[in-house]
N, C-alpha and C. Protein backbone atom coordinates (compact mmCIF):
# COMPACT_ATOMS: atom_id res chain seq x y z
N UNK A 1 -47.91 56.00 -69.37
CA UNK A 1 -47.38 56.03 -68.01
C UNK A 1 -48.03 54.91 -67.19
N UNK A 2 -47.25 54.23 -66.70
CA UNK A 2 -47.61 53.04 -66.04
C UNK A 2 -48.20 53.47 -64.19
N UNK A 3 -49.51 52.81 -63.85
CA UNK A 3 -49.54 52.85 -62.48
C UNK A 3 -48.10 52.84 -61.44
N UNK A 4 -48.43 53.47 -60.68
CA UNK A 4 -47.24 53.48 -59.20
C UNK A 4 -47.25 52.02 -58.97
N UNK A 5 -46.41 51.44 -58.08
CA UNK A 5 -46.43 49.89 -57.79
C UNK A 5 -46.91 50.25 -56.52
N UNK A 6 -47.26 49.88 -55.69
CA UNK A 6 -47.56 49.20 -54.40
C UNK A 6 -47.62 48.71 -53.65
N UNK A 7 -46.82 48.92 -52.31
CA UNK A 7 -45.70 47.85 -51.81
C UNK A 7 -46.63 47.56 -50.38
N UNK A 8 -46.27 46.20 -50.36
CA UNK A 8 -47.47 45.15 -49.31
C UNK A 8 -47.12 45.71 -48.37
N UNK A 9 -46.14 45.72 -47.85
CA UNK A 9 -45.06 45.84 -46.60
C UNK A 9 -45.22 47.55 -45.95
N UNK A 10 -45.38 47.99 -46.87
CA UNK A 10 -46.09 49.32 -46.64
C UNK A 10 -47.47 49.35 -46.30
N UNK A 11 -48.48 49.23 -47.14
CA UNK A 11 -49.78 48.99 -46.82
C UNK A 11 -49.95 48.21 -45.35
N UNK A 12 -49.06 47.37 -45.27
CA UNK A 12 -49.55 46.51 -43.89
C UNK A 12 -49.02 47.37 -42.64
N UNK A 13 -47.84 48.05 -43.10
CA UNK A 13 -47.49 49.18 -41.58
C UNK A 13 -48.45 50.02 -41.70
N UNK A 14 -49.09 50.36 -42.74
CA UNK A 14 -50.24 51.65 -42.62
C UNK A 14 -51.29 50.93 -41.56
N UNK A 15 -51.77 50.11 -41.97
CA UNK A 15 -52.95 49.44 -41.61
C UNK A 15 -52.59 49.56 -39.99
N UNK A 16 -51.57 49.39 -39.45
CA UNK A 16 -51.36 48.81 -38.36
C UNK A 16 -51.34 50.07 -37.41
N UNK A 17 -50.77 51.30 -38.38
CA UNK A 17 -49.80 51.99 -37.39
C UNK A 17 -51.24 53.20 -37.64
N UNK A 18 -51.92 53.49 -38.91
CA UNK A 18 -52.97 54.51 -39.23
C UNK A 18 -54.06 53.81 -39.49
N UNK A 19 -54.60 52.62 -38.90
CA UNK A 19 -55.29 51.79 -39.70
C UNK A 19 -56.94 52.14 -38.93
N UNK A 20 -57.19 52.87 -37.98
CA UNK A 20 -58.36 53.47 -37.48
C UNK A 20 -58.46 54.80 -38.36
N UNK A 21 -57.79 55.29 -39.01
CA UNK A 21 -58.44 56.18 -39.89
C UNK A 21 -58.16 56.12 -41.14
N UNK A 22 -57.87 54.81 -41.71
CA UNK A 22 -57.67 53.94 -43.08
C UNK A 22 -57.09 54.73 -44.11
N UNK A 23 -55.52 55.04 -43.35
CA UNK A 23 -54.59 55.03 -44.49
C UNK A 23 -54.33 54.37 -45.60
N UNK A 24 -54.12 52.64 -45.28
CA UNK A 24 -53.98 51.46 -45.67
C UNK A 24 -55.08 51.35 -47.08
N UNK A 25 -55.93 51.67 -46.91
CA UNK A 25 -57.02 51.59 -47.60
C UNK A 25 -57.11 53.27 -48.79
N UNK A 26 -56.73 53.81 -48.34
CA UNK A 26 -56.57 55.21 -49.26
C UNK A 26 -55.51 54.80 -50.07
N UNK A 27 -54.47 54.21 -49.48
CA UNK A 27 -53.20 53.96 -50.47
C UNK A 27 -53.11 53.20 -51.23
N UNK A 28 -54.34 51.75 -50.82
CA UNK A 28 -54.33 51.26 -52.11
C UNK A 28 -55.48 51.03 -52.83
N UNK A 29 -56.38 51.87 -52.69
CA UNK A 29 -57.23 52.09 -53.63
C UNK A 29 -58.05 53.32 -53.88
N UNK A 30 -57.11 54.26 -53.13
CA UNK A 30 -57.71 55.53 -54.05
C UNK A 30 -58.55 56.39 -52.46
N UNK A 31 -58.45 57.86 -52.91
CA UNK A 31 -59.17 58.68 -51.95
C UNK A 31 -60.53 58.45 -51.68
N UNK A 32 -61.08 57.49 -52.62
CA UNK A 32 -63.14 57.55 -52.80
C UNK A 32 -63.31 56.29 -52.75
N UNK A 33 -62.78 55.58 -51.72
CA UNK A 33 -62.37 54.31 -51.39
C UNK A 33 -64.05 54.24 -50.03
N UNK A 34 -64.53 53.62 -50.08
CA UNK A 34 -65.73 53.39 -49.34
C UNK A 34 -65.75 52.89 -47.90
N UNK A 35 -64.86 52.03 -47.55
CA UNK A 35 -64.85 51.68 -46.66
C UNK A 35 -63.45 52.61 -45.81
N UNK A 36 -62.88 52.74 -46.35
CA UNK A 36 -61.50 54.02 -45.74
C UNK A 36 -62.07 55.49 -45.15
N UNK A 37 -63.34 55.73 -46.52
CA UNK A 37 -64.05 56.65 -45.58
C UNK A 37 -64.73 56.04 -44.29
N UNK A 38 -65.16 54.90 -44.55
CA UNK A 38 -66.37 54.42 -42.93
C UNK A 38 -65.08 54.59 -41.64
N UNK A 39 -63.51 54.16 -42.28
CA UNK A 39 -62.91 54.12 -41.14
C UNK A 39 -62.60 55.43 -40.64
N UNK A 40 -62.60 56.75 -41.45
CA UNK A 40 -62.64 58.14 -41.21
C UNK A 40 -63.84 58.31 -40.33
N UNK A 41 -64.68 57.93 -40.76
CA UNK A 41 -66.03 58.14 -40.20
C UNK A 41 -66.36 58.21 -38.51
N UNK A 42 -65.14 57.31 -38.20
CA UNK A 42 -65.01 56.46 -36.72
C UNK A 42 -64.89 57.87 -36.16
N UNK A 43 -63.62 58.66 -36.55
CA UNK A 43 -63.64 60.21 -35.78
C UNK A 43 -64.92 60.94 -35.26
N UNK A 44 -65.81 61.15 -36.33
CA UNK A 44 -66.82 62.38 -35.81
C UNK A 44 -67.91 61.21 -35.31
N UNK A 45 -67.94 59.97 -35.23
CA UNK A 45 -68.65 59.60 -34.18
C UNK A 45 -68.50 59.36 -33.05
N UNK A 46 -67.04 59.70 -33.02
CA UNK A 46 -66.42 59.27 -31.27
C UNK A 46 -66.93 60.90 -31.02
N UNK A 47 -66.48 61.93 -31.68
CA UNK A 47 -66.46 63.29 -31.25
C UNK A 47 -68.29 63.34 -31.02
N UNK A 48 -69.35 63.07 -32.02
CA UNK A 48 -71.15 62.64 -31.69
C UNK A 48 -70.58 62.19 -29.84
N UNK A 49 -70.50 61.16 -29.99
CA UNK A 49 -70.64 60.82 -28.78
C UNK A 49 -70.48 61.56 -27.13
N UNK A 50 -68.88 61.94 -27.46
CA UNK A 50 -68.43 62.84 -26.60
C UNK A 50 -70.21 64.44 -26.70
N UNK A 51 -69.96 64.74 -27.46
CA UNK A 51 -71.14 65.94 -27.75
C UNK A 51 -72.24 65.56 -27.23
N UNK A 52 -72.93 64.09 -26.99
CA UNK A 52 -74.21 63.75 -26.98
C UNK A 52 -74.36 63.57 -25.38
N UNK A 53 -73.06 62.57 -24.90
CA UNK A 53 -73.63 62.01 -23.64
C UNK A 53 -72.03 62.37 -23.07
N UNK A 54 -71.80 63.98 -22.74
CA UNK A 54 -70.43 64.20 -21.97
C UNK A 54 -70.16 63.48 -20.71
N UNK A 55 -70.94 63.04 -20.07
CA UNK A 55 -70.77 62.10 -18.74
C UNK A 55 -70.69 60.86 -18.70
N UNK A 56 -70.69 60.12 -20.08
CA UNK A 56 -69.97 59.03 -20.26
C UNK A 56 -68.97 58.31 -19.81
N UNK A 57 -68.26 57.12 -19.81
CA UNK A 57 -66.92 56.62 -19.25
C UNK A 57 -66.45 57.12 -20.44
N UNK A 58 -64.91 57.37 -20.18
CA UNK A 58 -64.12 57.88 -21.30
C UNK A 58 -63.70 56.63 -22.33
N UNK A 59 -64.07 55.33 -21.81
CA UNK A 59 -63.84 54.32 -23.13
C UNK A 59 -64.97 54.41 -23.88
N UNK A 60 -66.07 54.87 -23.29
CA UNK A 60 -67.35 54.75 -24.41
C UNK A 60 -66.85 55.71 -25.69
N UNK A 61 -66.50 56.75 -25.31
CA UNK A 61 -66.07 57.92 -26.29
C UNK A 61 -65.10 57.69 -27.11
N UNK A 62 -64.06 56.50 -26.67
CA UNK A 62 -63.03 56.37 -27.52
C UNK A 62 -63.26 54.97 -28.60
N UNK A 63 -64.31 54.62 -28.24
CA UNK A 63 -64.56 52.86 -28.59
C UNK A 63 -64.95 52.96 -30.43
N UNK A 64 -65.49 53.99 -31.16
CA UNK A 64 -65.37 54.14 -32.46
C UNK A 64 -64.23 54.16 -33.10
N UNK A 65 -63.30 54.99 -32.41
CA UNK A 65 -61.81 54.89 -32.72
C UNK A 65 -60.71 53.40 -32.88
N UNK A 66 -61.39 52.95 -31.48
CA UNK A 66 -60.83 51.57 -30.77
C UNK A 66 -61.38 50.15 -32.01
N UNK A 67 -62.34 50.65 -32.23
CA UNK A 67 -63.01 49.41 -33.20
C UNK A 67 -62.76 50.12 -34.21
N UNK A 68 -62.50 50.58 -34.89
CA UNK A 68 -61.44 50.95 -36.37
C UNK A 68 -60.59 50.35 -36.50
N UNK A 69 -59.48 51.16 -35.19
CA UNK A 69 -58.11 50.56 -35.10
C UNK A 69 -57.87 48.64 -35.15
N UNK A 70 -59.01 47.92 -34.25
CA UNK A 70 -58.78 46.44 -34.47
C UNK A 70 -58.92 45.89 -35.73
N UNK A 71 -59.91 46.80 -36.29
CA UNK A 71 -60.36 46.34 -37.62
C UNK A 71 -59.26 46.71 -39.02
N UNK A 72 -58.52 47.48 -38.42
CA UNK A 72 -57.30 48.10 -39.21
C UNK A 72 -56.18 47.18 -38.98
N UNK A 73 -56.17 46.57 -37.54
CA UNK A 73 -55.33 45.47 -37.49
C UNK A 73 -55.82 44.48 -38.26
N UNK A 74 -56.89 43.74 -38.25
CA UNK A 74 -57.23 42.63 -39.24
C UNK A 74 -56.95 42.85 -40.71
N UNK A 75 -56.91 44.18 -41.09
CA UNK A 75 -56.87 44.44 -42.54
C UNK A 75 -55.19 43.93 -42.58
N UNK A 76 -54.60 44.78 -41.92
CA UNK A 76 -53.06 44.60 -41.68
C UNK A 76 -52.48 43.30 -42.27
N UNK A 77 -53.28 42.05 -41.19
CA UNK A 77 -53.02 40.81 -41.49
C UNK A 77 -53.52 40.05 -42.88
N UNK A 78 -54.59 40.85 -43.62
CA UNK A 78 -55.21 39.93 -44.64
C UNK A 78 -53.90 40.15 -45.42
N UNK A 79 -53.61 42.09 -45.67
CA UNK A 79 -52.93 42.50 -46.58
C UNK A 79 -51.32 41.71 -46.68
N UNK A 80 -50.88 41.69 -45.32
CA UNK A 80 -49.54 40.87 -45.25
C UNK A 80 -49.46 39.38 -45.90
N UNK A 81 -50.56 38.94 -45.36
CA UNK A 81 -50.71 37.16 -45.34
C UNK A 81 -50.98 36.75 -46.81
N UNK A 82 -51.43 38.01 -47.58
CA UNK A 82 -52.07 37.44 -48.93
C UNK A 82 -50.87 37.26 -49.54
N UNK A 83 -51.08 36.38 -50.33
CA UNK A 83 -49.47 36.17 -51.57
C UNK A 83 -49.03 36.78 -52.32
N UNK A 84 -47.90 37.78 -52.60
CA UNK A 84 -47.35 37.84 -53.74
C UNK A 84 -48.24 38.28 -55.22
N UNK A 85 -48.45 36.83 -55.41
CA UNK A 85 -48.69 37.04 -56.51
C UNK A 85 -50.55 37.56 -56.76
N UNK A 86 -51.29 37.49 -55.71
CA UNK A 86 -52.73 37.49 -55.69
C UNK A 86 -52.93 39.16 -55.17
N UNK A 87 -51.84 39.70 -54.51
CA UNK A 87 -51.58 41.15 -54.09
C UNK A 87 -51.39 41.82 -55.25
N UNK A 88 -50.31 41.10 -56.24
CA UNK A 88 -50.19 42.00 -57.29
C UNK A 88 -50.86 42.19 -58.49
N UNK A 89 -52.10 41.37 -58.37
CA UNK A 89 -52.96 41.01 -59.52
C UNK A 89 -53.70 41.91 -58.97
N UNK A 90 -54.46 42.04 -58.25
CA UNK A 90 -55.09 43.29 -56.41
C UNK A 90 -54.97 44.28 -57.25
N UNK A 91 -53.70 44.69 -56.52
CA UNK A 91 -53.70 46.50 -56.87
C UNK A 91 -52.21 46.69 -57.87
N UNK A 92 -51.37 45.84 -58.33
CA UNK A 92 -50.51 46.42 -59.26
C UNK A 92 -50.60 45.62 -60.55
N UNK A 93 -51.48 45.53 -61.33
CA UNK A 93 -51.89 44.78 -62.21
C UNK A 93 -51.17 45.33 -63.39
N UNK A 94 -50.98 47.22 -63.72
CA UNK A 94 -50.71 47.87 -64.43
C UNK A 94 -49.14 48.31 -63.98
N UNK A 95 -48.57 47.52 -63.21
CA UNK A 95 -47.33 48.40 -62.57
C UNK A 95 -45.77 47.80 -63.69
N UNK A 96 -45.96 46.77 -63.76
CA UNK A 96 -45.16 45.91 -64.29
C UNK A 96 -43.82 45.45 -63.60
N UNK A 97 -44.22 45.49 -62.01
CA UNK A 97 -43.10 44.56 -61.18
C UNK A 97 -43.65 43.75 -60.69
N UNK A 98 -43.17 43.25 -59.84
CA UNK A 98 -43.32 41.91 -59.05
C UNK A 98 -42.87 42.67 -57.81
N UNK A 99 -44.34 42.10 -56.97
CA UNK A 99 -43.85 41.99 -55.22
C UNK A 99 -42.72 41.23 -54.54
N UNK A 100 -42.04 41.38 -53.70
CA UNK A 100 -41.01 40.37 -53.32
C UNK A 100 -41.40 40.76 -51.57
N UNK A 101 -41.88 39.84 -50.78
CA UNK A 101 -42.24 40.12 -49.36
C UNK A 101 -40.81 39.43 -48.60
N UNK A 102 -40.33 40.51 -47.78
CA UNK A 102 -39.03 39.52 -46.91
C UNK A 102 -39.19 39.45 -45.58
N UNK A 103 -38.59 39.80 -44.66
CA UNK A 103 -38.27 39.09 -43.17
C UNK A 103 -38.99 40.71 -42.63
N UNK A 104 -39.31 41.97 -43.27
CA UNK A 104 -39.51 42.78 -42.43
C UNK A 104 -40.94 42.38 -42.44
N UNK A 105 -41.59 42.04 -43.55
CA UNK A 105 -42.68 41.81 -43.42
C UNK A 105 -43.73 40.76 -42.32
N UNK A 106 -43.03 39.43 -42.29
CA UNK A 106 -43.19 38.84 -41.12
C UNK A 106 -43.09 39.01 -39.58
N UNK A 107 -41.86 40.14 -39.63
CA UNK A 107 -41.69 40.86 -38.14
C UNK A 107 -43.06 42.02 -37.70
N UNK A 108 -43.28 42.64 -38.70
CA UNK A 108 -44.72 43.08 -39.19
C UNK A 108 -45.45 42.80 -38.58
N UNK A 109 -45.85 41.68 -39.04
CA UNK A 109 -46.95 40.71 -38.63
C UNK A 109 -47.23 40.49 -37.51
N UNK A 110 -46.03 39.75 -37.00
CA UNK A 110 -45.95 39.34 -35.67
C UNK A 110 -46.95 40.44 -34.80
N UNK A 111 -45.86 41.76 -34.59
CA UNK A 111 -46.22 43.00 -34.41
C UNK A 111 -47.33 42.84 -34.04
N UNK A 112 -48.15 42.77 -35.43
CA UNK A 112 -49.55 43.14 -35.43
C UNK A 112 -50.23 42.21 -34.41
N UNK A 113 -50.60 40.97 -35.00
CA UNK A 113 -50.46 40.08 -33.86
C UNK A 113 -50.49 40.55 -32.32
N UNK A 114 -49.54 40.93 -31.87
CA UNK A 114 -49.39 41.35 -30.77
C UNK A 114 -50.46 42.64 -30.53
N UNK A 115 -49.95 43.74 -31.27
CA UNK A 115 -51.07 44.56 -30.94
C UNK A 115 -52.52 44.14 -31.25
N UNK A 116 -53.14 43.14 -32.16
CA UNK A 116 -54.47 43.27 -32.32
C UNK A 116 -54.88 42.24 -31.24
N UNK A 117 -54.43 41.15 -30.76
CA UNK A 117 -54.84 40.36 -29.82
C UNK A 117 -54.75 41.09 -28.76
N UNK A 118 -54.01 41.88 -28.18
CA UNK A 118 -54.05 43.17 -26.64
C UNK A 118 -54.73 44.16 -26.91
N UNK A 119 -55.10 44.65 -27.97
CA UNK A 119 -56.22 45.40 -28.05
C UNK A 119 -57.72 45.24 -27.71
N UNK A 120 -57.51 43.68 -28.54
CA UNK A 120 -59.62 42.79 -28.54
C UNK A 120 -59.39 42.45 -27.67
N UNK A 121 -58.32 41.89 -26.62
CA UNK A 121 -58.47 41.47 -24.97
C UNK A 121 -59.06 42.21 -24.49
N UNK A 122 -58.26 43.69 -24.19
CA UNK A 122 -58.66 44.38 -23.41
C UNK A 122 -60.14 45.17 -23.56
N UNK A 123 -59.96 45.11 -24.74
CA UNK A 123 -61.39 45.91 -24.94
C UNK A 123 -62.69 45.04 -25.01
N UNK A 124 -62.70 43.76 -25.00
CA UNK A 124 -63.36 42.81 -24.42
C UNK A 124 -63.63 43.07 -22.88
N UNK A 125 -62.47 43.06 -21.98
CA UNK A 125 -62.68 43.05 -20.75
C UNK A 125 -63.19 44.60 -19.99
N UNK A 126 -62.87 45.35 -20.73
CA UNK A 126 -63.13 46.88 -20.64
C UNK A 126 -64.78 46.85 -20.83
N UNK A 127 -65.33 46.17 -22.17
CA UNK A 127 -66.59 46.71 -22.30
C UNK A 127 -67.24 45.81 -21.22
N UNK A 128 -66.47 44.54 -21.05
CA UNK A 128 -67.95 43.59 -19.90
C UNK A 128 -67.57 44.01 -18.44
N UNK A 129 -66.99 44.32 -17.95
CA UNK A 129 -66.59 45.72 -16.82
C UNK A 129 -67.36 46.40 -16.50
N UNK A 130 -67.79 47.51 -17.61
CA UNK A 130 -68.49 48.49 -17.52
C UNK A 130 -69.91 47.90 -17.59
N UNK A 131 -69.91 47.16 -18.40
CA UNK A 131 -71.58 46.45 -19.11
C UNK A 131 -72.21 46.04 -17.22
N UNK A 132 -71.40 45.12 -17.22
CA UNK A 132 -71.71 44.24 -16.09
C UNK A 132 -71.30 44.91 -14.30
N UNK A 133 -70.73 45.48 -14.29
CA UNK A 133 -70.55 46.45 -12.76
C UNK A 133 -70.65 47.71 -12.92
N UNK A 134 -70.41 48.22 -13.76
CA UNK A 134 -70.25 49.75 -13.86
C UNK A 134 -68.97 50.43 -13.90
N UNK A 135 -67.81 49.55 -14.17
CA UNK A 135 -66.37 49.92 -13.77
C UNK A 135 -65.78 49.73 -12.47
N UNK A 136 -66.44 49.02 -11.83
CA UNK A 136 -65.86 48.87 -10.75
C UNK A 136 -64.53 48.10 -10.34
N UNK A 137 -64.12 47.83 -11.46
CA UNK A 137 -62.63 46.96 -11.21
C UNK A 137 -62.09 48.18 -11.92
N UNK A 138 -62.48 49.58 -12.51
CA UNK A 138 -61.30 50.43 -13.19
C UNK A 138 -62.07 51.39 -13.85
């Protein structure tokens, strides 16, 4: 019985759309995947946080989550951007097809793009906000 194949175009909507609690990363390499757990991990330290210091700003509490998710966007982009043929050597080595990436995949991208650059903006300007006034612009 031959491995499942593994489709890029999938993996890269995971990444994008579940990629703070590393779907992307479970799917293509397995439940005991090391770093998919660290991105699980992001949960019960946002929830630590909330538990530790309840009078926090509510971005401090969400910012484990928030830095997953960007980092789930970057995965997004390696997984899309990589080629064909270096994806399928990756994870479908045993599958015996061939990847074929088309136009949804690039729209994808874009996507991502969009969300991971408005994400690290804001959360750039969010943390030096707080760092530097105390929130006083929000």
């Amino acid at each position: 019985m031959s491995p499942s194949h593994k489709n890029k175009t999938f993996a890269s909507f995971l990444a994008l759309i579940l990629g703070a609690l590393g779907a992307h990363r479970f799917y293509l390499r397995g439940s005991l995947d090391k770093l998919g757990l660290l991105h699980v991990a992001s949960l019960p330290v946002a929830g630590l946080v909330i538990g530790l210091v309840p009078e926090a700003n509510w971005f401090f509490k969400i910012l484990p989550l928030v830095v997953s998710a960007i980092v789930g966007c970057i995965e997004a982009l390696v997984i899309g951007l990589m080629p064909d043929e270096k994806f399928d050597a990756a994870f479908n080595a045993g599958s015996g097809r061939k990847s074929e990436s088309n136009w949804p995949l690039a729209v994808l991208l874009v996507c991502t793009m969009l969300v991971a650059a408005t994400m690290g903006i804001s959360t750039l300007a969010r943390l030096f906000d707080l760092i530097s006034t105390g929130g006083a612009y929000g």
